[in-house]
C-alpha atoms as a PDB file:
ATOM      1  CA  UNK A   1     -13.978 -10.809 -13.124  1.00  0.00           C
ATOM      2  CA  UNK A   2     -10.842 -12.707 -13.335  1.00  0.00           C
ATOM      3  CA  UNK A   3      -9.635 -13.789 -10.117  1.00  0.00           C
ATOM      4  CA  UNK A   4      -6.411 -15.839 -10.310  1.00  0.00           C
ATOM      5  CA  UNK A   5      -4.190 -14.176  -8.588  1.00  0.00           C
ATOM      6  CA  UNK A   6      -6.008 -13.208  -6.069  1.00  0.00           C
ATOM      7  CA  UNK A   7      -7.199 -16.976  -5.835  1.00  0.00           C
ATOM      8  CA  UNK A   8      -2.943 -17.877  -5.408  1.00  0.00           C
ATOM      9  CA  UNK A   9      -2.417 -14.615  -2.482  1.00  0.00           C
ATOM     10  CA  UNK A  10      -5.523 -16.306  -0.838  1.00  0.00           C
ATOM     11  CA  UNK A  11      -4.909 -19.804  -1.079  1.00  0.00           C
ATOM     12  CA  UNK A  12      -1.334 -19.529  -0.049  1.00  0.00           C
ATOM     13  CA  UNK A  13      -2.007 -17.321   2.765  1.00  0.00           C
ATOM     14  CA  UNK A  14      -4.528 -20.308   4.220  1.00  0.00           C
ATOM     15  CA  UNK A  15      -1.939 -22.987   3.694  1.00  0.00           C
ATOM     16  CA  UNK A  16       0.986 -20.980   5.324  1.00  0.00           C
ATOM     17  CA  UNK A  17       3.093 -21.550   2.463  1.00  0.00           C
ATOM     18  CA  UNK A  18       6.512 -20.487   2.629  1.00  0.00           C
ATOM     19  CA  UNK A  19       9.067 -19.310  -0.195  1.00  0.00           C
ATOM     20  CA  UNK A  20       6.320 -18.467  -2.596  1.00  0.00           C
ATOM     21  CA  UNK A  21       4.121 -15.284  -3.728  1.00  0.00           C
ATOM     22  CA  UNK A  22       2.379 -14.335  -0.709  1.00  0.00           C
ATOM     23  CA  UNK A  23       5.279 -14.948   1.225  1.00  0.00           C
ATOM     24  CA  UNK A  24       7.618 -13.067  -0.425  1.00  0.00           C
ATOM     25  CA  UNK A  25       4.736 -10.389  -1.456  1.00  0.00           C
ATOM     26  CA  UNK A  26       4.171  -9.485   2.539  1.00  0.00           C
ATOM     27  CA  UNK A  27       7.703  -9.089   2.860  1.00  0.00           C
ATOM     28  CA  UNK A  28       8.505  -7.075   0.190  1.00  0.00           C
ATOM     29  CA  UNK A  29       5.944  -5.062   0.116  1.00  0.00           C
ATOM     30  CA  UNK A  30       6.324  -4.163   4.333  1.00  0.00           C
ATOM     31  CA  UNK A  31       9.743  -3.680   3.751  1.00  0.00           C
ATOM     32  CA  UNK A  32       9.581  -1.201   1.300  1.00  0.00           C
ATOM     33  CA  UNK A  33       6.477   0.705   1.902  1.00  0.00           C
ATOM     34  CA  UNK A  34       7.602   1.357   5.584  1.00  0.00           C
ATOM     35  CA  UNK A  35      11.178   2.197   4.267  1.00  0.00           C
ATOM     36  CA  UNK A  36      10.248   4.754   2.166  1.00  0.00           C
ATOM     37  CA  UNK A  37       8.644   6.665   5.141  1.00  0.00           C
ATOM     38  CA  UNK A  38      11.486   6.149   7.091  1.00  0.00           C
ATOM     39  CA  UNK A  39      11.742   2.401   8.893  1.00  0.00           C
ATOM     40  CA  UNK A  40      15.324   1.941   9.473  1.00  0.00           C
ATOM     41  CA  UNK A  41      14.120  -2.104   9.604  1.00  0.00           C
ATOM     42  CA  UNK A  42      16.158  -3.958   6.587  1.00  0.00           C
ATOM     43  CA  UNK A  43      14.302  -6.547   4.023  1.00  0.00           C
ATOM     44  CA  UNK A  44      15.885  -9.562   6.398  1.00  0.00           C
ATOM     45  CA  UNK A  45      14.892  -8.117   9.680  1.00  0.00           C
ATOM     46  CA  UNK A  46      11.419  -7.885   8.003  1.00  0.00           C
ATOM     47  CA  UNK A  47      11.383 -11.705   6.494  1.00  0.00           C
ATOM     48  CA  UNK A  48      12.812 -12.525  10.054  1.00  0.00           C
ATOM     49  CA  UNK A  49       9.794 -10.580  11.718  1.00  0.00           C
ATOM     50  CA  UNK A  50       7.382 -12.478   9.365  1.00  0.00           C
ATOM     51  CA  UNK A  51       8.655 -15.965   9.165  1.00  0.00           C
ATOM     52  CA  UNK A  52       9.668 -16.265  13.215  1.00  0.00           C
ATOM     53  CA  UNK A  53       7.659 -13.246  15.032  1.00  0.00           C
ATOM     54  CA  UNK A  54      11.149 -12.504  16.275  1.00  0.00           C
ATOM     55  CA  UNK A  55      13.987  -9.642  15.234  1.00  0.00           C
ATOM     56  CA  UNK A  56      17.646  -9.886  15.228  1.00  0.00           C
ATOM     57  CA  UNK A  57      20.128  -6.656  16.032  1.00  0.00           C
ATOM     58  CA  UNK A  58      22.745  -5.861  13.653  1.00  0.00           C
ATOM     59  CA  UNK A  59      25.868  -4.649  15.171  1.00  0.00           C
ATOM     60  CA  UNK A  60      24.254  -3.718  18.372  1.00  0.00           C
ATOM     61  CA  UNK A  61      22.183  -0.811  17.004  1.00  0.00           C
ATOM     62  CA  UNK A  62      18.855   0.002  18.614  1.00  0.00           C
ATOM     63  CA  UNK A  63      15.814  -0.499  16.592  1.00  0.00           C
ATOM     64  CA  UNK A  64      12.719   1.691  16.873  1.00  0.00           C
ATOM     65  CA  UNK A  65       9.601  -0.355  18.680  1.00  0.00           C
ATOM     66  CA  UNK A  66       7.167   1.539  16.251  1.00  0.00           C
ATOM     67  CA  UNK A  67       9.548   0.349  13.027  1.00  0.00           C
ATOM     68  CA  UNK A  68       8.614  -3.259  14.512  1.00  0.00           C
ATOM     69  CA  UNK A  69       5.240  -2.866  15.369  1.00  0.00           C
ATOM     70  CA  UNK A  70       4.389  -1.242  12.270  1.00  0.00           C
ATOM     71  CA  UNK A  71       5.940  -3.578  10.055  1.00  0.00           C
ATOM     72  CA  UNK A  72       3.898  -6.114  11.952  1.00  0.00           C
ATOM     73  CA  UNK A  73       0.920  -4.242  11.402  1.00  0.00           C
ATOM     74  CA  UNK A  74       1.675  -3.902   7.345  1.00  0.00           C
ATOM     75  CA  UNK A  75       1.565  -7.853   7.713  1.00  0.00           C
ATOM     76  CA  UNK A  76      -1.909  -7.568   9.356  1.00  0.00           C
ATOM     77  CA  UNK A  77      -3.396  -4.882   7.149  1.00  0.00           C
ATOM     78  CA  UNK A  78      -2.205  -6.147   3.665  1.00  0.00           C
ATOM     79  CA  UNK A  79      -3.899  -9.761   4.862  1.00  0.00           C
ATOM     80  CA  UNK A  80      -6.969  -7.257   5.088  1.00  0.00           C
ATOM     81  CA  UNK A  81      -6.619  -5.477   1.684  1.00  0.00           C
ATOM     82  CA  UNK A  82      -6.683  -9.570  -0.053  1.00  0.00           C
ATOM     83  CA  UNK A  83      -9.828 -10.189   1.903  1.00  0.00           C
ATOM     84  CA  UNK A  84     -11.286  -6.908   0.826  1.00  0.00           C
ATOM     85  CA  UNK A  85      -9.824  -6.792  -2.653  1.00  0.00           C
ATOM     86  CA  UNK A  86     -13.438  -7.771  -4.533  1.00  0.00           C
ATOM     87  CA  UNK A  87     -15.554  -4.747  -2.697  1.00  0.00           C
ATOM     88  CA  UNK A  88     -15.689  -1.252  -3.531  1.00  0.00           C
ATOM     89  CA  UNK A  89     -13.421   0.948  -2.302  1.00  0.00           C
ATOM     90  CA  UNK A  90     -14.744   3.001   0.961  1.00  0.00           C
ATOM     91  CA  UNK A  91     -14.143   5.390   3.638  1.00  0.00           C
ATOM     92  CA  UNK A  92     -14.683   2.402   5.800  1.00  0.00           C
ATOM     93  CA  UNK A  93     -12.538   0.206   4.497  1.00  0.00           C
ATOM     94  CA  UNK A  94     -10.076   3.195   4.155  1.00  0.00           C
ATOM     95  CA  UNK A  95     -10.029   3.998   7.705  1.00  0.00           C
ATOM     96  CA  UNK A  96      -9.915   0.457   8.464  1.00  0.00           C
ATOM     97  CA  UNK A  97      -6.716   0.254   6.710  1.00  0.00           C
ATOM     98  CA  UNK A  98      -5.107   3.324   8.730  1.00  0.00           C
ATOM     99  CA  UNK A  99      -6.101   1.570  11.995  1.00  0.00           C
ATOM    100  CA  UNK A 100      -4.706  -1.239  11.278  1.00  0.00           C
ATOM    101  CA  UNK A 101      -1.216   0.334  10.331  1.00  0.00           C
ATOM    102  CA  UNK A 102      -0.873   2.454  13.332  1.00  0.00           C
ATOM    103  CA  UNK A 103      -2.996   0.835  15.742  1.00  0.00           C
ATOM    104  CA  UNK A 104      -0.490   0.118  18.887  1.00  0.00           C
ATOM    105  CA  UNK A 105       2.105   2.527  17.931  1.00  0.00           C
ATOM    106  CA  UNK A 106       3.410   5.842  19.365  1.00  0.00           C
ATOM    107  CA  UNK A 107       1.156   7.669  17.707  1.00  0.00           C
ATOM    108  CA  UNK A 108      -1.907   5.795  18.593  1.00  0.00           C
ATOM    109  CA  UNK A 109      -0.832   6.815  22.375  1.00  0.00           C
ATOM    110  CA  UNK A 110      -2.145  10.682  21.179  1.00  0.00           C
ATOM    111  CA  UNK A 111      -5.531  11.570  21.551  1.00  0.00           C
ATOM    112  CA  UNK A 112      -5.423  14.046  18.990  1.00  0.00           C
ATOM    113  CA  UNK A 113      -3.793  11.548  16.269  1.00  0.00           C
ATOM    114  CA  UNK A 114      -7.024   9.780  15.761  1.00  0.00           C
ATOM    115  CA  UNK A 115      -5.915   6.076  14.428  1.00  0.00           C
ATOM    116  CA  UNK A 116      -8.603   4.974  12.223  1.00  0.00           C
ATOM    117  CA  UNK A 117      -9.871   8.603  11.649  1.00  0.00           C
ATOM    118  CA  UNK A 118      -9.193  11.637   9.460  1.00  0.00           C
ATOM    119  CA  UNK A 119      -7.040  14.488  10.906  1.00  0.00           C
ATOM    120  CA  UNK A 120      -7.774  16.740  13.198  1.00  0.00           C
ATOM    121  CA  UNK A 121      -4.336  18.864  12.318  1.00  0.00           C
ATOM    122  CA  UNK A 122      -3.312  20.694   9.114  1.00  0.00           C
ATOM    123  CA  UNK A 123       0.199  18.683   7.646  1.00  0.00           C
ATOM    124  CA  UNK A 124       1.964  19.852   4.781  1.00  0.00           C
ATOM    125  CA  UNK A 125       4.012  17.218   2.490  1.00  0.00           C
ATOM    126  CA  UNK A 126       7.049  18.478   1.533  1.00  0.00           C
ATOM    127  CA  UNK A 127       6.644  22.224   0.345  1.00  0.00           C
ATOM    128  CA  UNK A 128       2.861  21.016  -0.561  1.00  0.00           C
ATOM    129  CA  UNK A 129      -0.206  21.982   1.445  1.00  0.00           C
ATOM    130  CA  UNK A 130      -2.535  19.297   2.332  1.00  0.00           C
ATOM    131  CA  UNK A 131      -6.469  19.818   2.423  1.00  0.00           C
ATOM    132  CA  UNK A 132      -7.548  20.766   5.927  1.00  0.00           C
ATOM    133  CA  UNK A 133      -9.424  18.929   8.577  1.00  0.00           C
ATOM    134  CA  UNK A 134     -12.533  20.444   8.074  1.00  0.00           C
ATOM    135  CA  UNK A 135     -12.633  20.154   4.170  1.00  0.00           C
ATOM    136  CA  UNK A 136     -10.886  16.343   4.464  1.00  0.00           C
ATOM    137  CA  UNK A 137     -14.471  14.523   3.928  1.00  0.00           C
ATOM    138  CA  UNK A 138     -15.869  16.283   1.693  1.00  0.00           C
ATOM    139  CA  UNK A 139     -12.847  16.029  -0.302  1.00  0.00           C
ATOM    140  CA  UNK A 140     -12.719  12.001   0.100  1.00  0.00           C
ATOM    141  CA  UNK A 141     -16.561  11.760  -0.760  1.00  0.00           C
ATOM    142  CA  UNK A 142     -15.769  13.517  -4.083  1.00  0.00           C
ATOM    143  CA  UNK A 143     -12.927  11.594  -4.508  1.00  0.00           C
ATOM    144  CA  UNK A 144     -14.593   8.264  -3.558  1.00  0.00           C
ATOM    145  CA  UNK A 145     -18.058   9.344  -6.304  1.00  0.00           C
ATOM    146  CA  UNK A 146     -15.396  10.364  -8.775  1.00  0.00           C
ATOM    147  CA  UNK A 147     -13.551   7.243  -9.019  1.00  0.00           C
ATOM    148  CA  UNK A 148     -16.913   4.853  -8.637  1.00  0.00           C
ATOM    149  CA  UNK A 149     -18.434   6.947 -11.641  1.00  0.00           C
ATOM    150  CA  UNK A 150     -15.509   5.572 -14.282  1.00  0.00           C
ATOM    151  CA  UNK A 151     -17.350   2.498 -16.316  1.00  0.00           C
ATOM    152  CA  UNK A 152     -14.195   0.465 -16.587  1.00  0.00           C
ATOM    153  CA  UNK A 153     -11.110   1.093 -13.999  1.00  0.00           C
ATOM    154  CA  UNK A 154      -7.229   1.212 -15.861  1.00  0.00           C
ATOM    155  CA  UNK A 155      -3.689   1.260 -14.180  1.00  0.00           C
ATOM    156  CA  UNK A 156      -4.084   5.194 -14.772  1.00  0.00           C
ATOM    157  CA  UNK A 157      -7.278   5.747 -12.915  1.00  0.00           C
ATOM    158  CA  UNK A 158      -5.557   4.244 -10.014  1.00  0.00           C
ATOM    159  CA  UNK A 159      -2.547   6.031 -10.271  1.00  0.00           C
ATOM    160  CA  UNK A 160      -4.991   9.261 -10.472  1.00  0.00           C
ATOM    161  CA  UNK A 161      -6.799   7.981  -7.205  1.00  0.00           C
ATOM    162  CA  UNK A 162      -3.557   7.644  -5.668  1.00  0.00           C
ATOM    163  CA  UNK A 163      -2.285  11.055  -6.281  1.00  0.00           C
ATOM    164  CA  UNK A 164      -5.724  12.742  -5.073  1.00  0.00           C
ATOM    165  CA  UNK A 165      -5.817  10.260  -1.954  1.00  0.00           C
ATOM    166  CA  UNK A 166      -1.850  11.960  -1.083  1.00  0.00           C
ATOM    167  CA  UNK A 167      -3.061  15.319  -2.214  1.00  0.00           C
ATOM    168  CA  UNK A 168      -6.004  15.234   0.221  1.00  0.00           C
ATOM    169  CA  UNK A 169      -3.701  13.397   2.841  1.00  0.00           C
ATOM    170  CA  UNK A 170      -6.457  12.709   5.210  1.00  0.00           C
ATOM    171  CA  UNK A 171      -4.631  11.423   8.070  1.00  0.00           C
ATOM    172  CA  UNK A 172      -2.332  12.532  10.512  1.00  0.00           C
ATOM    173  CA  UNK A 173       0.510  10.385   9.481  1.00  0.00           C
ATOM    174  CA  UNK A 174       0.733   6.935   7.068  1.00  0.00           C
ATOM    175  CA  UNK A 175      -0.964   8.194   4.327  1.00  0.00           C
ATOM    176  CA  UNK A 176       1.949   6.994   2.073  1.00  0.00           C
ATOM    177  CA  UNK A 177       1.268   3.439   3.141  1.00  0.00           C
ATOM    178  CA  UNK A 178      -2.298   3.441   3.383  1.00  0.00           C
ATOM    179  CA  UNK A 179      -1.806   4.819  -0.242  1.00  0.00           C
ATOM    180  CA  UNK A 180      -0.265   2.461  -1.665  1.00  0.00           C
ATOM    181  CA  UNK A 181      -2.190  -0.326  -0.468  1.00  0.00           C
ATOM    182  CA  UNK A 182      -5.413   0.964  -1.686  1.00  0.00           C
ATOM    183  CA  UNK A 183      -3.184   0.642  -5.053  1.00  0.00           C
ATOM    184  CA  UNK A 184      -2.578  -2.887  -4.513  1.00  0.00           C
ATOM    185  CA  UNK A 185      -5.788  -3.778  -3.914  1.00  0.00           C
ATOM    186  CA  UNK A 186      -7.570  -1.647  -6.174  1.00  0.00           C
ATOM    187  CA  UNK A 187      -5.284  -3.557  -9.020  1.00  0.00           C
ATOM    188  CA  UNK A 188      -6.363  -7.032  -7.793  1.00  0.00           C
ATOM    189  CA  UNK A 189     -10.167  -6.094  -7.855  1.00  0.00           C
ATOM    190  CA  UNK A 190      -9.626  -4.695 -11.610  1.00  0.00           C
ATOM    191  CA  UNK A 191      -7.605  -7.729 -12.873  1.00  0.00           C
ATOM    192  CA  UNK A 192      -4.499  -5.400 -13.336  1.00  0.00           C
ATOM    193  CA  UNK A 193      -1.106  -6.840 -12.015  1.00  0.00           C
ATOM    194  CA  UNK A 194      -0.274  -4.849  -9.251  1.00  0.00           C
ATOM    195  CA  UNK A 195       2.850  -3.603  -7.674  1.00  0.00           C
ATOM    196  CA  UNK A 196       5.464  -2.674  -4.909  1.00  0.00           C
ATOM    197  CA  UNK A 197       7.290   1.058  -5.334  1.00  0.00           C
ATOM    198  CA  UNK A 198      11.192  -0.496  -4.440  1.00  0.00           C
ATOM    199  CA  UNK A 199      12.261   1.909  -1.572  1.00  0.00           C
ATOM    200  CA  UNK A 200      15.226   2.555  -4.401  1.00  0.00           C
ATOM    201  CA  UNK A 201      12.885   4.328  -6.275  1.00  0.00           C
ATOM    202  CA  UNK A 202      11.008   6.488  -3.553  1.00  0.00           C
ATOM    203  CA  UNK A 203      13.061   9.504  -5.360  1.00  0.00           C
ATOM    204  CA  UNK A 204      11.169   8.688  -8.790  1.00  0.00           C
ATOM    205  CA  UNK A 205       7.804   7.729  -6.977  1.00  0.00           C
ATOM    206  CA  UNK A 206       7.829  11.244  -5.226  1.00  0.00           C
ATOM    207  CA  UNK A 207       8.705  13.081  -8.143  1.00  0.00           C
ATOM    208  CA  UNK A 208       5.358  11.105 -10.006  1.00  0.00           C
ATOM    209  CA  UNK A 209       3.602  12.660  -7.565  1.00  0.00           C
ATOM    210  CA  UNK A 210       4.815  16.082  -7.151  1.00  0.00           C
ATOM    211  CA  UNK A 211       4.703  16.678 -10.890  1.00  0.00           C
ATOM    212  CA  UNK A 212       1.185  14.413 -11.854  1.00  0.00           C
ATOM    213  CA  UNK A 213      -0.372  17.816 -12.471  1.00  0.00           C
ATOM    214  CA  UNK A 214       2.368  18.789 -15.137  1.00  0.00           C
ATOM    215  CA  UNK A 215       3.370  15.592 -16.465  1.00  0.00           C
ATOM    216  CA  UNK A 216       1.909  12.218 -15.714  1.00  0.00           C
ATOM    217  CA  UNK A 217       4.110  10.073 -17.084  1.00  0.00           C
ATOM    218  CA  UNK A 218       6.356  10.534 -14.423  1.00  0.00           C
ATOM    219  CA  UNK A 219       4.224   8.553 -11.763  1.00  0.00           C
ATOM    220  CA  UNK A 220       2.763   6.093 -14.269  1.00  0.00           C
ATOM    221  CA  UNK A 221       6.650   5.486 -15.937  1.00  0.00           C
ATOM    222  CA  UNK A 222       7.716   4.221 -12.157  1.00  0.00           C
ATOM    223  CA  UNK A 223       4.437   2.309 -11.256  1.00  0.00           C
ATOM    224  CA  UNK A 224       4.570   0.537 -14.650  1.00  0.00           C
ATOM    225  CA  UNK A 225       8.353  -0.196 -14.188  1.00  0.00           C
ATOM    226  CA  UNK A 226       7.340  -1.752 -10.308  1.00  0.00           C
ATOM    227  CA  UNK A 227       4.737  -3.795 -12.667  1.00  0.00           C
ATOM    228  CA  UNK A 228       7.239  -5.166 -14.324  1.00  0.00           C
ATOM    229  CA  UNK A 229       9.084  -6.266 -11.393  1.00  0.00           C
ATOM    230  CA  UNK A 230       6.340  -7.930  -9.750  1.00  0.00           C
ATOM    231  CA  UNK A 231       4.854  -9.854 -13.138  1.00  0.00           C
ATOM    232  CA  UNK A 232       8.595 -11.722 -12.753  1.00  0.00           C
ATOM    233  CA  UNK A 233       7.547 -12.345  -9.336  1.00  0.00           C
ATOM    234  CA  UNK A 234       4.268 -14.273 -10.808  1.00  0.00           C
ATOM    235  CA  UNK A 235       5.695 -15.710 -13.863  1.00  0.00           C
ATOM    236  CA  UNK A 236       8.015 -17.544 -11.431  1.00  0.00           C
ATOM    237  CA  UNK A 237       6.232 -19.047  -9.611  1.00  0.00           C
ATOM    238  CA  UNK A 238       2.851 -19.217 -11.946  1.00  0.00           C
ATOM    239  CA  UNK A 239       4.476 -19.707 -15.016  1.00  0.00           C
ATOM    240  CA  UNK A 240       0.581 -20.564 -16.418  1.00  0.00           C
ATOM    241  CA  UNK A 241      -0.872 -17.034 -14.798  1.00  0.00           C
ATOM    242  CA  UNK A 242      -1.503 -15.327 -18.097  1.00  0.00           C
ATOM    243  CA  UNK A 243      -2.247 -18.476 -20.151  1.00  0.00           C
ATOM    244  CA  UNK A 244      -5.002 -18.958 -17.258  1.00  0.00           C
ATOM    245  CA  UNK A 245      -6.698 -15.396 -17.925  1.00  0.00           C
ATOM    246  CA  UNK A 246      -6.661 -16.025 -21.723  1.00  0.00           C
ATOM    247  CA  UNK A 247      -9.004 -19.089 -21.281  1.00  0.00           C
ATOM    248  CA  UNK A 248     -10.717 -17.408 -18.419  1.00  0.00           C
END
């Protein structure tokens, strides 16, 4: 298993280095993940959040506490995701991820929200109907055996996991984001150069998901297009990444 990116997230991370891949990775990736479901947060306010724990006001408009504290807790789960990139994929590890995104937030203040914990409430996305509570772990243990039966993992087994993980929509709320991390780290375990959906393209994202049954080249069109972005991103600053997993 090739491991060199990974190895630069991780060893970048430790050092606290500034202005390079991790940095700029957390950011980006917070920023636009929580701005597609609706953070009203810009990409500075994030880096500010990130770089100085502290958030400046533009023009005097108020700023939603759970925008803050969940971009916070993006920082703290993605940091969990590089940590956990090398295991398997689990319901643990799953849940784990949802805690750690709305853990402290409005929500989390609800008993019936369940942080951490499948839904207790149907939720439809869009016009779509999600699976119900009570059919919700079955559905994610299929899912889960499904994915963990495929001898060698590809961008498009991913992309397949991600559309049945926002079909089933097992939580209450921050599914997208829990989502899309999986994705991130799922690419990073399968030496596959992962990627950030730009908030610009939440319209083309959303369409890859709402037609996957009919067409997938929708979804895997825009996630291979965000791969692209982020391979600049590497070849920047690692301008020896992909000579280093030839002679790997």
């Amino acid at each position: 298993m090739v491991e060199v990116l990974l190895n630069y997230l991780k060893e970048e991370k430790e050092i606290k280095l500034k202005g390079r891949l991790y940095h700029r990775t957390q950011i980006k990736l917070a920023y636009n993940s929580n701005r597609i479901e609706g953070s009203k947060l810009t990409e500075e306010q994030t880096r500010f959040i990130f770089e100085t724990n502290t958030l400046y006001v533009e023009n005097n408009q108020p700023t939603n506490i759970d925008d803050i504290i969940e971009t916070i807790n993006h920082f703290l789960a993605f940091d969990y995701i590089i940590e956990q990139a090398l295991s398997d994929i689990t319901e643990e590890i799953i849940k784990h991820i949802h805690f750690l995104i709305k853990d402290n937030t409005t929500h989390s203040r609800k008993e019936w929200f369940k942080v951490g914990e499948y839904k207790v409430m149907e939720n439809i996305v869009g016009d779509t109907r999600t699976t119900l509570p009570k059919d919700v772990e079955k559905d994610m243990h299929k899912l889960l055996s499904d994915y963990h039966k495929k001898d060698i993992i590809k961008i498009e087994d991913i992309l397949w996991f991600h559309y049945c993980f926002e079909k089933i929509h097992p939580f209450q709320d921050g599914n997208g984001r829990v989502g899309r991390l999986i994705m991130f780290k799922e690419c990073l375990k399968h030496n596959i150069t992962p990627f950030i959906i730009d908030e610009k393209h939440k319209f083309y994202y959303y369409r890859g998901l709402k037609e996957y049954e009919n067409n997938v080249a929708y979804l895997v069109d825009t996630c291979l297009s965000a791969q692209d972005s982020y391979q600049l991103e590497i070849d920047y600053f690692y301008p020896s990444y992909n000579k280093e997993i030839i002679e790997d």
